[in-house]
N, C-alpha and C. Protein backbone atom coordinates (compact mmCIF):
# COMPACT_ATOMS: atom_id res chain seq x y z
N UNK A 1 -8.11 11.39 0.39
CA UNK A 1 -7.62 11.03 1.71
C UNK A 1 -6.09 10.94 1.65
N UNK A 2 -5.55 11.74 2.68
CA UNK A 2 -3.85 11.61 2.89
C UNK A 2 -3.62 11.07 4.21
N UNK A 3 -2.92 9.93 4.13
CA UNK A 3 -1.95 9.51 5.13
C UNK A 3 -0.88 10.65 5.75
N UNK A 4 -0.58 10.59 6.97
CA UNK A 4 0.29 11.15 7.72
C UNK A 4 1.57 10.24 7.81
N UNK A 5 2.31 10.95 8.11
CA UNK A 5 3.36 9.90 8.18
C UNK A 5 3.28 8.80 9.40
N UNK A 6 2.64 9.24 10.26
CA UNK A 6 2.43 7.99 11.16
C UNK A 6 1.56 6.95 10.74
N UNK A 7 0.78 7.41 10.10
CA UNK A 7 -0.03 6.23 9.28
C UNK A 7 -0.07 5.62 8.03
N UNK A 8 1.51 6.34 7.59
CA UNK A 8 2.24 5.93 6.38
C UNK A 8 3.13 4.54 7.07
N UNK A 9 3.92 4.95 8.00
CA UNK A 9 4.49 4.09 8.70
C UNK A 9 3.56 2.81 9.15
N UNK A 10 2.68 3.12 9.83
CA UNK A 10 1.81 2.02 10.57
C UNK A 10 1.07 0.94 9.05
N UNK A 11 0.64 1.60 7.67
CA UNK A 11 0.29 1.11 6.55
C UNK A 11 1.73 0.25 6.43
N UNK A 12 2.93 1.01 6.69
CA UNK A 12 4.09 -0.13 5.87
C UNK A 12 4.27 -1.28 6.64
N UNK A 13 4.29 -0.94 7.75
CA UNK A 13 4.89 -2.14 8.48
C UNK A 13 3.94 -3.15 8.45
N UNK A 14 2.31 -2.91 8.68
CA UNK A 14 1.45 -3.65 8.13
C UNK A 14 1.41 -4.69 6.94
N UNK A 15 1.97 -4.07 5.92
CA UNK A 15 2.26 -4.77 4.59
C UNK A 15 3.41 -5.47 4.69
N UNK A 16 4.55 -4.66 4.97
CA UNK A 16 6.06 -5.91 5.34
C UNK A 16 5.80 -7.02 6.06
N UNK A 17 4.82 -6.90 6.90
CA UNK A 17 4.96 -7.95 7.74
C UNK A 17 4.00 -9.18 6.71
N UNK A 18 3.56 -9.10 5.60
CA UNK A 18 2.63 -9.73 4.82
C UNK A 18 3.48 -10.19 3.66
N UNK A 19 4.60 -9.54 3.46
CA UNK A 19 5.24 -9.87 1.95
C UNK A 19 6.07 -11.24 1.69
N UNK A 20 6.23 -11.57 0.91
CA UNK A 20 6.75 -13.24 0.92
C UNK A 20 8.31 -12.56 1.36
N UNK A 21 9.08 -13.32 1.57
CA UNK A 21 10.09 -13.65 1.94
C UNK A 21 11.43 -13.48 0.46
N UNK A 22 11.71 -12.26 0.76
CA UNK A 22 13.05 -11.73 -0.35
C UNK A 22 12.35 -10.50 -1.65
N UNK A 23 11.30 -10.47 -0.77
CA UNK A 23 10.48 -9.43 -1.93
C UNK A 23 10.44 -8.19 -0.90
N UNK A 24 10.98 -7.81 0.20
CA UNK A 24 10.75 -7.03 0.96
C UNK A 24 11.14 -5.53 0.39
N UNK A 25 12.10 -5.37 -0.11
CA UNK A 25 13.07 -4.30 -1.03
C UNK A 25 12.03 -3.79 -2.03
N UNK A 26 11.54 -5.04 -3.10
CA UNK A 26 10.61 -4.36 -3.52
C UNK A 26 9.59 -3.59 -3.37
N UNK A 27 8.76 -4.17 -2.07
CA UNK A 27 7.73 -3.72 -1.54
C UNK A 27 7.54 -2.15 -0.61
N UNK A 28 9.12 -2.33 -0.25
CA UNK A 28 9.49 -1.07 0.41
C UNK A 28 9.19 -0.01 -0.65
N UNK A 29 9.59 -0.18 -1.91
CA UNK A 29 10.08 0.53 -3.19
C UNK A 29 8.73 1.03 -3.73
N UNK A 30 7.63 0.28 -3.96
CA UNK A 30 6.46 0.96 -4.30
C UNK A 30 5.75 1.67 -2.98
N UNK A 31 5.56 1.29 -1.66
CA UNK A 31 5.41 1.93 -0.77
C UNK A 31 5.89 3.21 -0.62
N UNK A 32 7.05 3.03 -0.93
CA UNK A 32 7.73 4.52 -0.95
C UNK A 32 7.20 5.42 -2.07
N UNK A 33 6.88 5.14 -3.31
CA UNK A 33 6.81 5.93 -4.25
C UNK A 33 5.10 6.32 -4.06
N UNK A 34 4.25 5.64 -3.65
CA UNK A 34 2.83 5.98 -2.93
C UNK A 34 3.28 7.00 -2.03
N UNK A 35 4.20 6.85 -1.01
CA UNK A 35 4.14 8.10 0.13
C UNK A 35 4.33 9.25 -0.50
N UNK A 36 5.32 9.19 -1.50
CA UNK A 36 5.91 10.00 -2.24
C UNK A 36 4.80 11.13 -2.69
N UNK A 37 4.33 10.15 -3.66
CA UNK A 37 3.22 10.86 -4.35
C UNK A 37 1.83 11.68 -3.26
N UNK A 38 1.87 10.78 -2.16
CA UNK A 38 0.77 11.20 -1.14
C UNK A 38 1.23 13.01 -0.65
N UNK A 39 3.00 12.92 -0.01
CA UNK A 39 3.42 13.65 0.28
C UNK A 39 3.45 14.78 -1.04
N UNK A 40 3.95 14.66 -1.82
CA UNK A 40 3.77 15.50 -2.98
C UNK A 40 2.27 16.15 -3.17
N UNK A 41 0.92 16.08 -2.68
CA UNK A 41 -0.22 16.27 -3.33
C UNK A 41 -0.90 15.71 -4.37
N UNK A 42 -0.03 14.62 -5.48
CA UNK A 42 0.32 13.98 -6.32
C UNK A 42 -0.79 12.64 -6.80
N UNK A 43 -1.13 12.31 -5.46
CA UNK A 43 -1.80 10.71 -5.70
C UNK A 43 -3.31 10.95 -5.28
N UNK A 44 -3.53 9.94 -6.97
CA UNK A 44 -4.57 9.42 -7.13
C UNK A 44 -4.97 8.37 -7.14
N UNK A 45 -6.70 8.69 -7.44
CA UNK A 45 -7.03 7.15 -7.57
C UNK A 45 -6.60 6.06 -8.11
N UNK A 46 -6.27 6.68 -9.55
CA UNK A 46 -5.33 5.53 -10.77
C UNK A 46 -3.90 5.01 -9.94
N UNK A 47 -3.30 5.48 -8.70
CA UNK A 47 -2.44 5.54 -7.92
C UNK A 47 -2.82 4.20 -6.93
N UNK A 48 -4.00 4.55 -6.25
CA UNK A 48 -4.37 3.03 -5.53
C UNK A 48 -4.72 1.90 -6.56
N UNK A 49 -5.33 2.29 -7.69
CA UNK A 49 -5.30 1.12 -8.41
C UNK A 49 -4.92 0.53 -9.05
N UNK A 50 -3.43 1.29 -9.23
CA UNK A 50 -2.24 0.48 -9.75
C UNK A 50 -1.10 -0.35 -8.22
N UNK A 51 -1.51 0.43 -7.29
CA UNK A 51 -0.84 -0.17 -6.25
C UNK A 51 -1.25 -1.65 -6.12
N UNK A 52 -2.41 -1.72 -6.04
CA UNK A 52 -3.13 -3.14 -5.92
C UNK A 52 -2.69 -4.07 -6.35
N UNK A 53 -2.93 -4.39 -7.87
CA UNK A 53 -2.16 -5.60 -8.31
C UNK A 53 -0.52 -5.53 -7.96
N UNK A 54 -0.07 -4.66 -7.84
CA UNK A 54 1.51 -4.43 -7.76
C UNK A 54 2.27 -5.04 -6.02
N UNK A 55 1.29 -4.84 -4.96
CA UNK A 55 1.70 -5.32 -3.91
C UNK A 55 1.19 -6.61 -3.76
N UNK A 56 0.15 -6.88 -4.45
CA UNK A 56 -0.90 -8.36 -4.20
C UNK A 56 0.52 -9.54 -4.39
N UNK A 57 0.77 -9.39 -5.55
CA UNK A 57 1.74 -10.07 -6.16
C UNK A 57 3.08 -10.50 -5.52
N UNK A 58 3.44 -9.29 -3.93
CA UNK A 58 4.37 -9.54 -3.61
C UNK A 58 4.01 -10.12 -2.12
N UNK A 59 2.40 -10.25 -1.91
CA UNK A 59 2.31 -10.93 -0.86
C UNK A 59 2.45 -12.51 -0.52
N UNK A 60 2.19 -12.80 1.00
CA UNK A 60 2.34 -14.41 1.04
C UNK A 60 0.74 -14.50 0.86
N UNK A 61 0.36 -15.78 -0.11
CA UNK A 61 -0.92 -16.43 -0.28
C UNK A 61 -1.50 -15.80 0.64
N UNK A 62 -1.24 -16.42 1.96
CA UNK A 62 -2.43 -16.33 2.46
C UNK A 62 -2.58 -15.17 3.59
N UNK A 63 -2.38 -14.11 3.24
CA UNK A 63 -2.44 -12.68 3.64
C UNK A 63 -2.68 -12.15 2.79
N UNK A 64 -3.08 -12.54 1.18
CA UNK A 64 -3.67 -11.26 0.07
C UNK A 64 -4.96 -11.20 0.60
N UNK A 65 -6.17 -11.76 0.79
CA UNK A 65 -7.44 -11.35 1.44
C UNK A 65 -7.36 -10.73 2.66
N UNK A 66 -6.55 -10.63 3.71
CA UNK A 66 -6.43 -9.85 4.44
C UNK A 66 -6.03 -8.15 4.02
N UNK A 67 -4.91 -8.17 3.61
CA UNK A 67 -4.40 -7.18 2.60
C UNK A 67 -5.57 -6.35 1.99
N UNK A 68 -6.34 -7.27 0.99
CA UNK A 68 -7.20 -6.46 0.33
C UNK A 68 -8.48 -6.04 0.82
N UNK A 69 -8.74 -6.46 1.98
CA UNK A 69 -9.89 -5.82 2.69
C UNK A 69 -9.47 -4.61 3.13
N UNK A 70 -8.12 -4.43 3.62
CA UNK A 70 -7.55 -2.68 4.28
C UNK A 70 -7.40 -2.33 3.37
N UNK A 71 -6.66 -2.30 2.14
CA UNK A 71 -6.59 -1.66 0.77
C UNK A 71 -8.11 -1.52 0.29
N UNK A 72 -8.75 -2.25 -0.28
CA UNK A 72 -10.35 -1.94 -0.23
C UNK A 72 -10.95 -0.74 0.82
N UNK A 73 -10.36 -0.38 1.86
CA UNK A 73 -11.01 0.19 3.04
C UNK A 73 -10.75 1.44 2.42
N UNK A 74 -9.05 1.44 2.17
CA UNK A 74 -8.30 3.11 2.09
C UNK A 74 -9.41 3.48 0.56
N UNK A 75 -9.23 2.80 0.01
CA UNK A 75 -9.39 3.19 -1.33
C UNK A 75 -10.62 3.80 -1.59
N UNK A 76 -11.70 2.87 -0.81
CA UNK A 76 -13.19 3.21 -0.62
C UNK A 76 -12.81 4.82 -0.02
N UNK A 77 -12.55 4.66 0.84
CA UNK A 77 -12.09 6.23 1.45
C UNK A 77 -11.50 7.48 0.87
N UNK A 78 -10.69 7.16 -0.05
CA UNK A 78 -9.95 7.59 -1.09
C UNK A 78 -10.65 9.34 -1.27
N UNK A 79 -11.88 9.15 -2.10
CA UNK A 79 -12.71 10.27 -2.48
C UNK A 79 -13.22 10.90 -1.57
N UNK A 80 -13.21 10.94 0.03
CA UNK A 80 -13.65 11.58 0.76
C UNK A 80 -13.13 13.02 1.14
């Protein structure tokens, strides 16, 4: 499954709006390198499942279960 850029966009802003407070730069930074790879032909599964722990970490508490139910969603989707 590939994101478009509109739904690259609509995935980020989704997540920014979830990230703690001064971690935003970072979060931009792996986001970007996912589009990257999406846009490239590039990304894989080992790709969402390194994303996971990597954004979890930069969320606020209590938006990682939210978070990981749409990440759970894409990912499930992933192989389609």
């Amino acid at each position: 499954m590939r994101m478009d850029k509109q739904g690259q966009e609509m995935f980020a802003q989704f997540i920014l709006q979830r990230v703690q407070e001064g971690k935003e730069d970072e979060a931009k930074a792996v986001l970007a390198d996912n589009f990257r790879k999406q846009d490239e032909g590039s990304f894989a599964k080992d790709d969402v499942e390194g994303f996971i722990p990597k954004m979890l970490s930069l969320l606020k508490p209590d938006k990682v279960a939210e978070v990981q139910a749409v990440v759970a969603q894409f990912s499930g989707n992933f192989n389609k």
